[in-house]
PDB file of N, CA and C in Angstrom:
ATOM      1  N   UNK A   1     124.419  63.467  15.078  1.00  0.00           N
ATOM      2  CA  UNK A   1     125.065  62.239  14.639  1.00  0.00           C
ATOM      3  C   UNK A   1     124.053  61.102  14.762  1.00  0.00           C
ATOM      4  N   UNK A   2     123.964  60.007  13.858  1.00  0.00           N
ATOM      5  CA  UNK A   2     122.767  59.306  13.942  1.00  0.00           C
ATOM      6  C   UNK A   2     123.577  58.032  14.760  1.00  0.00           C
ATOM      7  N   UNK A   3     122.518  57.164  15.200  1.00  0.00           N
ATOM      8  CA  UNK A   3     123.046  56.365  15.168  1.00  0.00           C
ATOM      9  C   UNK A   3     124.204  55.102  14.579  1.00  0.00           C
ATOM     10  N   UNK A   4     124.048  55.249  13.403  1.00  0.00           N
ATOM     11  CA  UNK A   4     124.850  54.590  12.410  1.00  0.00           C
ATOM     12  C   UNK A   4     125.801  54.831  12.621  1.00  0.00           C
ATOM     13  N   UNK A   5     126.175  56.362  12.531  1.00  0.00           N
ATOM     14  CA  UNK A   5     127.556  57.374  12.729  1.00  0.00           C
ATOM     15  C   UNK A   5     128.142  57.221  14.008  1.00  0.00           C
ATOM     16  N   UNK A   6     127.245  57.262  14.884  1.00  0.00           N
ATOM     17  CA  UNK A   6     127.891  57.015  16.388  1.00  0.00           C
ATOM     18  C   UNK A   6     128.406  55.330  16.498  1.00  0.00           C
ATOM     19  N   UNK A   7     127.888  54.098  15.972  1.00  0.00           N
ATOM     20  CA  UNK A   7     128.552  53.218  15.730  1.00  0.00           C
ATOM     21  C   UNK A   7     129.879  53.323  15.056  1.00  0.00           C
ATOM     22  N   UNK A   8     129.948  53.749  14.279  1.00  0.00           N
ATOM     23  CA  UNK A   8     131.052  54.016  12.980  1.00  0.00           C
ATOM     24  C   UNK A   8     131.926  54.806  13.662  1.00  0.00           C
ATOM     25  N   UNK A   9     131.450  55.613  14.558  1.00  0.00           N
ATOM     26  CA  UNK A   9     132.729  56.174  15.305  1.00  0.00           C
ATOM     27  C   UNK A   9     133.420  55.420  16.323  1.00  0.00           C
ATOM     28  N   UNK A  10     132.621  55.177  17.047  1.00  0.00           N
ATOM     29  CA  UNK A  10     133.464  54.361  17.974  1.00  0.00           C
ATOM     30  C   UNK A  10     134.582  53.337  17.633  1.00  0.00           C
ATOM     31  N   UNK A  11     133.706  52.235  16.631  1.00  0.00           N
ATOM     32  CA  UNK A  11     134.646  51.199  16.066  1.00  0.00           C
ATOM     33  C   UNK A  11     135.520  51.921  15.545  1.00  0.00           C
ATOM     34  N   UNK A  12     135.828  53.023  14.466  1.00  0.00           N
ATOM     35  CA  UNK A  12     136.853  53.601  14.037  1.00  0.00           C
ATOM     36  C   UNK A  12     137.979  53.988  15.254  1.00  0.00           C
ATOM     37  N   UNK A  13     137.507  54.961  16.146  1.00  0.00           N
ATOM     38  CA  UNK A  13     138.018  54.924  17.061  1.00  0.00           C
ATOM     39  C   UNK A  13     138.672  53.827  18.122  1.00  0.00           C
ATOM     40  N   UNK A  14     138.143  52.844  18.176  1.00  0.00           N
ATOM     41  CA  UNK A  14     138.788  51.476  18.658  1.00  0.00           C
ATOM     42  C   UNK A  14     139.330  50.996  17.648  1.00  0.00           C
ATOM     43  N   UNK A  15     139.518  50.976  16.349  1.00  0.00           N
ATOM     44  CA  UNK A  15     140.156  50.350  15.241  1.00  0.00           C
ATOM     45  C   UNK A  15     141.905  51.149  15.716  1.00  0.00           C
ATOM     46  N   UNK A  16     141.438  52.704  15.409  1.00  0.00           N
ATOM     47  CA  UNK A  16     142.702  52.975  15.356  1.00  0.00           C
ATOM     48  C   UNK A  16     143.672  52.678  16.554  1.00  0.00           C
ATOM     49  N   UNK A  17     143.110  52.911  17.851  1.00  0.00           N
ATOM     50  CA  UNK A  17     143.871  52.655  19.165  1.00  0.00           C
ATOM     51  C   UNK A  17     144.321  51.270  19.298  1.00  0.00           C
ATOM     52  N   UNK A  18     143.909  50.363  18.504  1.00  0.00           N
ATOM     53  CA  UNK A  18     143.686  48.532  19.051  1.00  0.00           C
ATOM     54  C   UNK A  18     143.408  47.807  17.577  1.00  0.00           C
ATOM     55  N   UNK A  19     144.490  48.031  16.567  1.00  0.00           N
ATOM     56  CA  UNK A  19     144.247  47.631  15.283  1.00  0.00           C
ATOM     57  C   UNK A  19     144.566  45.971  15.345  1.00  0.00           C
ATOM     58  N   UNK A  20     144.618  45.403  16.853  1.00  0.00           N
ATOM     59  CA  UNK A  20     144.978  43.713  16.671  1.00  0.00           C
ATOM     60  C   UNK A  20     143.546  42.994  17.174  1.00  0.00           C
ATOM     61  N   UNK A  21     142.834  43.831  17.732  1.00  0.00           N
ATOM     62  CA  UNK A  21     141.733  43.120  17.999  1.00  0.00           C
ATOM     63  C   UNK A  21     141.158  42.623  17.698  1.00  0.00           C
ATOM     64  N   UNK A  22     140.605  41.305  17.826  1.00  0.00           N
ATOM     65  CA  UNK A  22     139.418  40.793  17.161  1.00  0.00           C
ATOM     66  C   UNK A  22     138.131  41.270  16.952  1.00  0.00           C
ATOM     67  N   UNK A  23     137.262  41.007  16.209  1.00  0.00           N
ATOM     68  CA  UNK A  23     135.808  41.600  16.040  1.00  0.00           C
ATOM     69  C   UNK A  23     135.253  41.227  17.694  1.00  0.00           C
ATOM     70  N   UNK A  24     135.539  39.960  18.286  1.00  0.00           N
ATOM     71  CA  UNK A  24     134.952  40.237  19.468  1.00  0.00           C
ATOM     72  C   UNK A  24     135.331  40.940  19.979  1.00  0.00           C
ATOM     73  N   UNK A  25     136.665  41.233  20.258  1.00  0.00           N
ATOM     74  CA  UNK A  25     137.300  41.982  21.116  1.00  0.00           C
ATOM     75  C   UNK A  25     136.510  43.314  20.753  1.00  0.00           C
ATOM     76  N   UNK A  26     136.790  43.523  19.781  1.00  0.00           N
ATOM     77  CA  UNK A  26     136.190  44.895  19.317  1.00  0.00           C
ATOM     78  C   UNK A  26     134.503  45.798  19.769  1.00  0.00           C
ATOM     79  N   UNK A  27     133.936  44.371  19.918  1.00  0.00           N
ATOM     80  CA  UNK A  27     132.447  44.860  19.949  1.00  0.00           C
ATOM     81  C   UNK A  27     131.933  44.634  21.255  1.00  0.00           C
ATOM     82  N   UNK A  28     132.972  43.635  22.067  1.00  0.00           N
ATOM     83  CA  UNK A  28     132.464  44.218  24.106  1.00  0.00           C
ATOM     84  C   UNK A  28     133.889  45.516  24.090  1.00  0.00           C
ATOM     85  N   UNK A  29     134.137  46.096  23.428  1.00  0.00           N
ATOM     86  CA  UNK A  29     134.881  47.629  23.920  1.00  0.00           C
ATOM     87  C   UNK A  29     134.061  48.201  23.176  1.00  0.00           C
ATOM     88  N   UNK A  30     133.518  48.155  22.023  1.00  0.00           N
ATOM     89  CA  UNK A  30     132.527  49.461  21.714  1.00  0.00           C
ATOM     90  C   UNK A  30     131.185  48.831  22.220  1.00  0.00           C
ATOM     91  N   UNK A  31     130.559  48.095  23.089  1.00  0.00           N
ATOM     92  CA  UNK A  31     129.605  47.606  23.294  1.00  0.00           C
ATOM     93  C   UNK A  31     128.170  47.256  21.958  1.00  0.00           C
ATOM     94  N   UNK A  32     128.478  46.671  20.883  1.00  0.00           N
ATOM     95  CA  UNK A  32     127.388  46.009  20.399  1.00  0.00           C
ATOM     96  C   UNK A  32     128.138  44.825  20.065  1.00  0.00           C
ATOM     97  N   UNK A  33     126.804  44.003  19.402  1.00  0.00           N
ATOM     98  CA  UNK A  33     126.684  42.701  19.559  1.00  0.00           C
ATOM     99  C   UNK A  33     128.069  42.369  18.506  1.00  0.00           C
ATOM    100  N   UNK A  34     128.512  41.288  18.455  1.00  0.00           N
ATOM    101  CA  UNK A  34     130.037  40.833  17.404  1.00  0.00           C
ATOM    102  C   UNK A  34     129.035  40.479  15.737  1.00  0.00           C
ATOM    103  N   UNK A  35     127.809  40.244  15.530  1.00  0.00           N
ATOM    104  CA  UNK A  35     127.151  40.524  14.096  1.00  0.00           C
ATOM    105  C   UNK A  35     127.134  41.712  13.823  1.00  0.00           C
ATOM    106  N   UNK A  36     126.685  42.634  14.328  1.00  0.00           N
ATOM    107  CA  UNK A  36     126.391  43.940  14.618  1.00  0.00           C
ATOM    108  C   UNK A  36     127.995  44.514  13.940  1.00  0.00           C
ATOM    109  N   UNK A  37     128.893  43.945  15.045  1.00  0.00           N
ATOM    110  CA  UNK A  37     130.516  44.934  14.536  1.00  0.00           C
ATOM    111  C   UNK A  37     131.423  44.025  13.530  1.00  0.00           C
ATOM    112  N   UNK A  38     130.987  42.681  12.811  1.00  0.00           N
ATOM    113  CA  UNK A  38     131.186  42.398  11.478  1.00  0.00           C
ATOM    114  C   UNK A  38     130.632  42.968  10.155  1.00  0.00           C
ATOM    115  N   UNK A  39     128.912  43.247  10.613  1.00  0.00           N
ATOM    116  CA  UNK A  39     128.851  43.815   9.487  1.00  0.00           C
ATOM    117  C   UNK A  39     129.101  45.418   9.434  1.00  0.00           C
ATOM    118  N   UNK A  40     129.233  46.213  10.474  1.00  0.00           N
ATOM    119  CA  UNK A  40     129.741  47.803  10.297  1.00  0.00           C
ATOM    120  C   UNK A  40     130.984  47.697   9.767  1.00  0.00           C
ATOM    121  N   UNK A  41     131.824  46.498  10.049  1.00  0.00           N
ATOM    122  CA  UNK A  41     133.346  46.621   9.646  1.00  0.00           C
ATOM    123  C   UNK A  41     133.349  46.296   8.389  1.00  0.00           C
ATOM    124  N   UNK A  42     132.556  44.811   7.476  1.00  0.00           N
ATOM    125  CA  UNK A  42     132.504  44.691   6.609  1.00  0.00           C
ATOM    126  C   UNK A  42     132.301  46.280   5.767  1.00  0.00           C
ATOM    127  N   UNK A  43     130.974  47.057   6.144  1.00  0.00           N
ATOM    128  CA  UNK A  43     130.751  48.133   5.458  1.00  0.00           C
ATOM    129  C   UNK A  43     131.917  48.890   5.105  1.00  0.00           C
ATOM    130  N   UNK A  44     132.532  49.476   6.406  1.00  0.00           N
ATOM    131  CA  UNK A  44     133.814  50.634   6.470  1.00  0.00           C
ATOM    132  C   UNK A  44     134.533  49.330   5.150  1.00  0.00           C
ATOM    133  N   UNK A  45     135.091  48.671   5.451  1.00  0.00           N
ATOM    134  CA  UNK A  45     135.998  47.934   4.337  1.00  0.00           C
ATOM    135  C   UNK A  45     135.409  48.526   3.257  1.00  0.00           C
ATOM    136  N   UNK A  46     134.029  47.893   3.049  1.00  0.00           N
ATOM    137  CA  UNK A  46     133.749  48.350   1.295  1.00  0.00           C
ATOM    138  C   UNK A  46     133.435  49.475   0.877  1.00  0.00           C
ATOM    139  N   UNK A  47     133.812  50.866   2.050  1.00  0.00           N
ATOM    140  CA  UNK A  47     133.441  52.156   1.228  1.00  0.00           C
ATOM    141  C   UNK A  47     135.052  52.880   1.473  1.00  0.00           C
ATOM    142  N   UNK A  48     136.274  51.555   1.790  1.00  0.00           N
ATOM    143  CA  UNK A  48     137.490  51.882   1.500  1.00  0.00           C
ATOM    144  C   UNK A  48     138.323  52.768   2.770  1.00  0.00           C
ATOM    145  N   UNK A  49     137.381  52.630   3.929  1.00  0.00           N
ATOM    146  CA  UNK A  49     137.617  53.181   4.924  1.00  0.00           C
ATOM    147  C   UNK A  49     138.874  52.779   5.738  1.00  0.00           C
ATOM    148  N   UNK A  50     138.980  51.153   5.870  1.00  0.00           N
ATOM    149  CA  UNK A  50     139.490  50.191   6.953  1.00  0.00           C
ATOM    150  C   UNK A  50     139.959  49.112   5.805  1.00  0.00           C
ATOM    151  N   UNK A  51     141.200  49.070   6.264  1.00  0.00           N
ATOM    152  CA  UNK A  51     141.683  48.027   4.912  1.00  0.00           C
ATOM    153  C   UNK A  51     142.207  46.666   5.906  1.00  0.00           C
ATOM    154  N   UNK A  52     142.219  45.092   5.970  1.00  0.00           N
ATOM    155  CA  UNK A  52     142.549  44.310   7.189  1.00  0.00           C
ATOM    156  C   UNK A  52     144.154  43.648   6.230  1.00  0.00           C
ATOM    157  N   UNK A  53     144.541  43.517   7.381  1.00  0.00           N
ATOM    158  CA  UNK A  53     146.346  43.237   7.330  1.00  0.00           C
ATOM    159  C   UNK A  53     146.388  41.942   8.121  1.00  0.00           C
ATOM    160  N   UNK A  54     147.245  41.066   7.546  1.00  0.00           N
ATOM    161  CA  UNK A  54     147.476  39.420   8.040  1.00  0.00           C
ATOM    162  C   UNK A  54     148.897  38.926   8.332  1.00  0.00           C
ATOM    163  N   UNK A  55     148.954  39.121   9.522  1.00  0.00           N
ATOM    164  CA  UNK A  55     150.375  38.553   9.635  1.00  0.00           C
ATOM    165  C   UNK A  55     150.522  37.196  10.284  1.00  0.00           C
ATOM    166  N   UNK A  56     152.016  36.455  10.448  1.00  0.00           N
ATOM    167  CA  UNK A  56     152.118  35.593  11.350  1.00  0.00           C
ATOM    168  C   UNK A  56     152.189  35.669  12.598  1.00  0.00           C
ATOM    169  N   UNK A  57     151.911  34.872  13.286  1.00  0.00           N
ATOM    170  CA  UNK A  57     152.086  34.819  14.762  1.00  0.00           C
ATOM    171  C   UNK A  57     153.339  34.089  15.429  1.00  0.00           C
ATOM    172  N   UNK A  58     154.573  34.011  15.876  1.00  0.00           N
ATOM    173  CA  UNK A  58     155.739  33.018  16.442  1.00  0.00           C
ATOM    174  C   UNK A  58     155.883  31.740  15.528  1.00  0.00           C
ATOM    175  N   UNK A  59     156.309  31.450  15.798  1.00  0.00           N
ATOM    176  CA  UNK A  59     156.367  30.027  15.108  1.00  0.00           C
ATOM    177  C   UNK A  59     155.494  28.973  14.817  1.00  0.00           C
ATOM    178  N   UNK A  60     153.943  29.405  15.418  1.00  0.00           N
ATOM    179  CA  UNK A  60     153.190  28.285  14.908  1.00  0.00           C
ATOM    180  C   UNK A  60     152.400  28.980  13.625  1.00  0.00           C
ATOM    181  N   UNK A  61     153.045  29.949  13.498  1.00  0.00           N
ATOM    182  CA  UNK A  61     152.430  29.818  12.163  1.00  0.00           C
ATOM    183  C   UNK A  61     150.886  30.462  12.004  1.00  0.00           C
ATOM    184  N   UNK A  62     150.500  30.925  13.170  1.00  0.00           N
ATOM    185  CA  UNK A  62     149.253  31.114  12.914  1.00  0.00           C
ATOM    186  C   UNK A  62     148.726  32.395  12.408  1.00  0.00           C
ATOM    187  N   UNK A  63     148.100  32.594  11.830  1.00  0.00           N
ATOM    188  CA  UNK A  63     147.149  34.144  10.838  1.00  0.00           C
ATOM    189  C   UNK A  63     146.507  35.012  11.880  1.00  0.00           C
ATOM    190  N   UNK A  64     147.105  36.004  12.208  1.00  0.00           N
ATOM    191  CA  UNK A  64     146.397  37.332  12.667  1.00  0.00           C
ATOM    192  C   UNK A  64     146.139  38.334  12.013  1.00  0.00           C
ATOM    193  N   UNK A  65     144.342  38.599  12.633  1.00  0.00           N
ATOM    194  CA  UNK A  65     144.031  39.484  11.507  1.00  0.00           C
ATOM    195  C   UNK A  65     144.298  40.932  11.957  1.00  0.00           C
ATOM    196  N   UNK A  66     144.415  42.008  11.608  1.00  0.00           N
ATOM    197  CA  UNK A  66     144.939  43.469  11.912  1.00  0.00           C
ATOM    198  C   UNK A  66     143.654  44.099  11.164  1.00  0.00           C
ATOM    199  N   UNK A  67     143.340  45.435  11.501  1.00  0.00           N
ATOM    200  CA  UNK A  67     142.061  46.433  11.179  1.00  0.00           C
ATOM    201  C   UNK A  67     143.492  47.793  11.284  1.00  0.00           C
ATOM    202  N   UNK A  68     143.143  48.241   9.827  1.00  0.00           N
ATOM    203  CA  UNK A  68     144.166  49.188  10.025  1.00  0.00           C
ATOM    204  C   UNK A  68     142.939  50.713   9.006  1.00  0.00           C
ATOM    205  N   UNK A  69     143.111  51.812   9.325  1.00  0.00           N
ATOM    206  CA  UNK A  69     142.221  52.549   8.960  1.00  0.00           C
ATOM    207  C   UNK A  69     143.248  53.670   7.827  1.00  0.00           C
ATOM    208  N   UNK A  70     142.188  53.335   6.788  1.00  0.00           N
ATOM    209  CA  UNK A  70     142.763  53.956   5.695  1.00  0.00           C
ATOM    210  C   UNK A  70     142.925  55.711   5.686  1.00  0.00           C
ATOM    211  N   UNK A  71     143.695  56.232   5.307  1.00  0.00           N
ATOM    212  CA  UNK A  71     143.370  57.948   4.917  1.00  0.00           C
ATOM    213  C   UNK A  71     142.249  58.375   4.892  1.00  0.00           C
ATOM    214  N   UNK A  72     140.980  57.706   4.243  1.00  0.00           N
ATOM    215  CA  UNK A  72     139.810  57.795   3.858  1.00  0.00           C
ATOM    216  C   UNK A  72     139.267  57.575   5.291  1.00  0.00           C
ATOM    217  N   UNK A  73     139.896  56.430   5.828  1.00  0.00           N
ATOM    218  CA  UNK A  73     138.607  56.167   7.438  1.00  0.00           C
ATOM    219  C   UNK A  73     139.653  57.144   8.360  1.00  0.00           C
ATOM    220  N   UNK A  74     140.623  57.674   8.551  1.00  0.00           N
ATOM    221  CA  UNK A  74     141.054  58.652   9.210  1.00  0.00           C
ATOM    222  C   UNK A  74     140.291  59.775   9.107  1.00  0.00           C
ATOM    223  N   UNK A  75     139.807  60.184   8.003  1.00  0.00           N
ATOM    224  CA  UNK A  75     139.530  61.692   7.738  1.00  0.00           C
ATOM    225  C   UNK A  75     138.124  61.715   8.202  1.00  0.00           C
ATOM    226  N   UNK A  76     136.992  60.383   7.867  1.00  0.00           N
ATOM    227  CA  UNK A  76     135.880  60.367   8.592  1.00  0.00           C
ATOM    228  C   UNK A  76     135.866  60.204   9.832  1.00  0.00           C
ATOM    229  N   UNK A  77     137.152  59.387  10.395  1.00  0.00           N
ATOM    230  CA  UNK A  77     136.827  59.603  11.952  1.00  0.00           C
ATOM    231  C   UNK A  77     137.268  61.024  12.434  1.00  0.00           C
ATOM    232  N   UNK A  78     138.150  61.901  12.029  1.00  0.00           N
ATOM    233  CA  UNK A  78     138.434  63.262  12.233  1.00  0.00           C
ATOM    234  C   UNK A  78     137.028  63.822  12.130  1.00  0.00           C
ATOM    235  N   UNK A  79     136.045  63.881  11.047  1.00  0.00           N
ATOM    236  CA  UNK A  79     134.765  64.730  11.173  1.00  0.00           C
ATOM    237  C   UNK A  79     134.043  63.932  12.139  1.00  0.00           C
ATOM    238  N   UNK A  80     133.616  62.684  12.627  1.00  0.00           N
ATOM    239  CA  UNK A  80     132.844  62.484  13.521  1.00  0.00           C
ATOM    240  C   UNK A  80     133.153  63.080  14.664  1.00  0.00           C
ATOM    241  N   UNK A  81     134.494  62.746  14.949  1.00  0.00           N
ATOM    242  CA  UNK A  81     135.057  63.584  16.327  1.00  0.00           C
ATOM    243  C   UNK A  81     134.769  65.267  16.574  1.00  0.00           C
ATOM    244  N   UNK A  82     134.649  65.601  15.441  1.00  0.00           N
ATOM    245  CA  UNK A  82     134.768  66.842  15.189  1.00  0.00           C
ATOM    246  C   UNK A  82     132.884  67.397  15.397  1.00  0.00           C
ATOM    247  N   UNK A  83     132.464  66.685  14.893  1.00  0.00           N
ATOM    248  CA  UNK A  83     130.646  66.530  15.077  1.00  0.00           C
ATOM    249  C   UNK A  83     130.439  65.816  16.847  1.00  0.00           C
ATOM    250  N   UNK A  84     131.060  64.841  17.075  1.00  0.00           N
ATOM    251  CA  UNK A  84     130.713  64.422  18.110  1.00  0.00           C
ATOM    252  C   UNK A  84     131.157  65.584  19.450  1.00  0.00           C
ATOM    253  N   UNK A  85     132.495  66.753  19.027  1.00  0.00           N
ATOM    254  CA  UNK A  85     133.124  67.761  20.362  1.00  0.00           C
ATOM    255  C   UNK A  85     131.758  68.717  20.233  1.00  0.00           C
ATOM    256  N   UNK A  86     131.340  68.939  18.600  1.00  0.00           N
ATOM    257  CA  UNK A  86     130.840  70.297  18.256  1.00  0.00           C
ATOM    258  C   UNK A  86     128.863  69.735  18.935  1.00  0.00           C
ATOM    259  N   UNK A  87     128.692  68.533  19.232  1.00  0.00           N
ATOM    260  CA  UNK A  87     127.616  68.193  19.997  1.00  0.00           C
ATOM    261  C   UNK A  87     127.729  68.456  21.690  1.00  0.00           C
ATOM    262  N   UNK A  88     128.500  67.810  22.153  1.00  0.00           N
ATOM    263  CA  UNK A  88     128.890  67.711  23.314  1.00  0.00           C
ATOM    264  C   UNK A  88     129.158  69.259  23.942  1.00  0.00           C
ATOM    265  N   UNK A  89     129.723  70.013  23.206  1.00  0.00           N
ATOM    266  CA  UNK A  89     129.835  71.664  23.465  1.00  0.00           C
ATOM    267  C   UNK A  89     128.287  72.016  23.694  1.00  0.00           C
ATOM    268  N   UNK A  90     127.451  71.820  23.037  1.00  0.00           N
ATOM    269  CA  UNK A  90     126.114  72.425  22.712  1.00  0.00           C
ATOM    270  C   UNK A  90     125.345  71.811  24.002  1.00  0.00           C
ATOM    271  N   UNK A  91     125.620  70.279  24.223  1.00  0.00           N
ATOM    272  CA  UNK A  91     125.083  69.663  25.362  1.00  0.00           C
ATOM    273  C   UNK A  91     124.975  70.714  26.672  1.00  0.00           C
ATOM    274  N   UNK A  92     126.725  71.183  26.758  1.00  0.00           N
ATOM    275  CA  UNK A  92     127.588  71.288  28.101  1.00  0.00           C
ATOM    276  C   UNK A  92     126.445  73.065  28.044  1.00  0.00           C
ATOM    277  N   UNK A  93     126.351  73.847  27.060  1.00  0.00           N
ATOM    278  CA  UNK A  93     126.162  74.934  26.987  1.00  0.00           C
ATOM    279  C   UNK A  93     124.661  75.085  27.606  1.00  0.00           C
ATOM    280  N   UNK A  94     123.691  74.190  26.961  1.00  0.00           N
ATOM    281  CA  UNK A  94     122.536  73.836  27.496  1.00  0.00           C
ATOM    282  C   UNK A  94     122.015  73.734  29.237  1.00  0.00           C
ATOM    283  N   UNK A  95     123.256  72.686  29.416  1.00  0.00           N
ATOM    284  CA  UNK A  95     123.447  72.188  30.916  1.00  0.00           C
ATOM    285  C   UNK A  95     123.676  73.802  32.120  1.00  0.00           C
ATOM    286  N   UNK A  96     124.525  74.409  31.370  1.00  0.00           N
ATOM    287  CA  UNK A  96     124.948  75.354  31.820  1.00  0.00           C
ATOM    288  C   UNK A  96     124.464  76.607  31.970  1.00  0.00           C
ATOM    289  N   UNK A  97     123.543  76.889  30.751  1.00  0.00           N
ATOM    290  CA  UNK A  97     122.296  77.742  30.929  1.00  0.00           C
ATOM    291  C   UNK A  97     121.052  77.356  32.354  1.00  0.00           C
ATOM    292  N   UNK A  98     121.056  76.459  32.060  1.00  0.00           N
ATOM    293  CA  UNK A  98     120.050  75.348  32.818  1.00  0.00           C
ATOM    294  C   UNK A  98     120.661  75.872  34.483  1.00  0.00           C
ATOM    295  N   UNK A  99     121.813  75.389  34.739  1.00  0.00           N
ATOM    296  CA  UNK A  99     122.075  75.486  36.054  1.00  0.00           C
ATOM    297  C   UNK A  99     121.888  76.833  36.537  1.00  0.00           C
ATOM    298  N   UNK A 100     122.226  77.912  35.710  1.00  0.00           N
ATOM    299  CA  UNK A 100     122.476  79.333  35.943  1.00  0.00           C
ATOM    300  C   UNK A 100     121.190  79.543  36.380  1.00  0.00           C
ATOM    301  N   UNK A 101     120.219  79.079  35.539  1.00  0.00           N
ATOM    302  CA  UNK A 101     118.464  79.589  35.759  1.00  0.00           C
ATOM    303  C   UNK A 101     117.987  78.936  36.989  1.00  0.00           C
ATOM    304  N   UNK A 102     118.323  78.025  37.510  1.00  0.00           N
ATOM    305  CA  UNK A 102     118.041  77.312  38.718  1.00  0.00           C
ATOM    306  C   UNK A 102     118.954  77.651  39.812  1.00  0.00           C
ATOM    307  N   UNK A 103     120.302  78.126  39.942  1.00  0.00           N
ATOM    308  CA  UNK A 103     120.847  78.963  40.931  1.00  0.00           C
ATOM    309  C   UNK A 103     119.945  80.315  41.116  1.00  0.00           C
ATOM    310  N   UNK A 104     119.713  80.951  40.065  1.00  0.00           N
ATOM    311  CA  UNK A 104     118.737  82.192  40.239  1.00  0.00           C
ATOM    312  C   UNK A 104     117.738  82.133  40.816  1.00  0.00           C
ATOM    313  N   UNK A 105     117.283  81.249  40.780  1.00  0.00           N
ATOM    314  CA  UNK A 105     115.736  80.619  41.521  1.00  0.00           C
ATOM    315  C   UNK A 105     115.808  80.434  43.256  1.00  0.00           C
ATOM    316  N   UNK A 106     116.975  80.455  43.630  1.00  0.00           N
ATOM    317  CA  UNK A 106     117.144  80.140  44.598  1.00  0.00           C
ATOM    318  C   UNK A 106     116.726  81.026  45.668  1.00  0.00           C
TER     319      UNK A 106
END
């Protein structure tokens, strides 16, 4: 997973759990900078991923913005997740070879 992708996941992943957040909010929980997680979000928007929803707030009236993730950004965050378990397996397998050869050593 490149970097790009590992950005793109996370925010997806915080999009879907926390679709009221703000871009700041958003980018000290996935940790990069709030330029950084405007323009990844701008992107996901324009390849139809993440579509944003505006509602009111109580009575003053005020505009909240919502990050809501389209079919399209569901199904890519399903394969990142799916790339990110099928990494993490390979990590754990590594680790685990590793320990076995160094208990033997003993």
């Amino acid at each position: 997973m490149t970097p790009e992708e590992q950005t793109q996941f996370r925010l997806l992943r915080a999009l879907e759990r926390h679709p009221e957040y703000s871009q700041r909010e958003l980018a000290e929980a996935v940790g990069i900078s709030l330029g950084r997680t405007n323009y990844v979000i701008h992107a996901l928007i324009e390849k139809g991923l993440v579509k944003i929803g505006r509602f009111l707030v109580s009575d003053k009236k005020l505009t909240k913005t919502a990050y809501f993730l389209t079919p399209a950004g569901l199904g890519l965050r399903l394969e990142l997740t799916q790339a990110y378990i099928e990494r993490k397996k390979l990590e754990y397998e590594a680790l685990k070879s590793e320990l076995e050869a160094l208990e033997l050593e003993k």
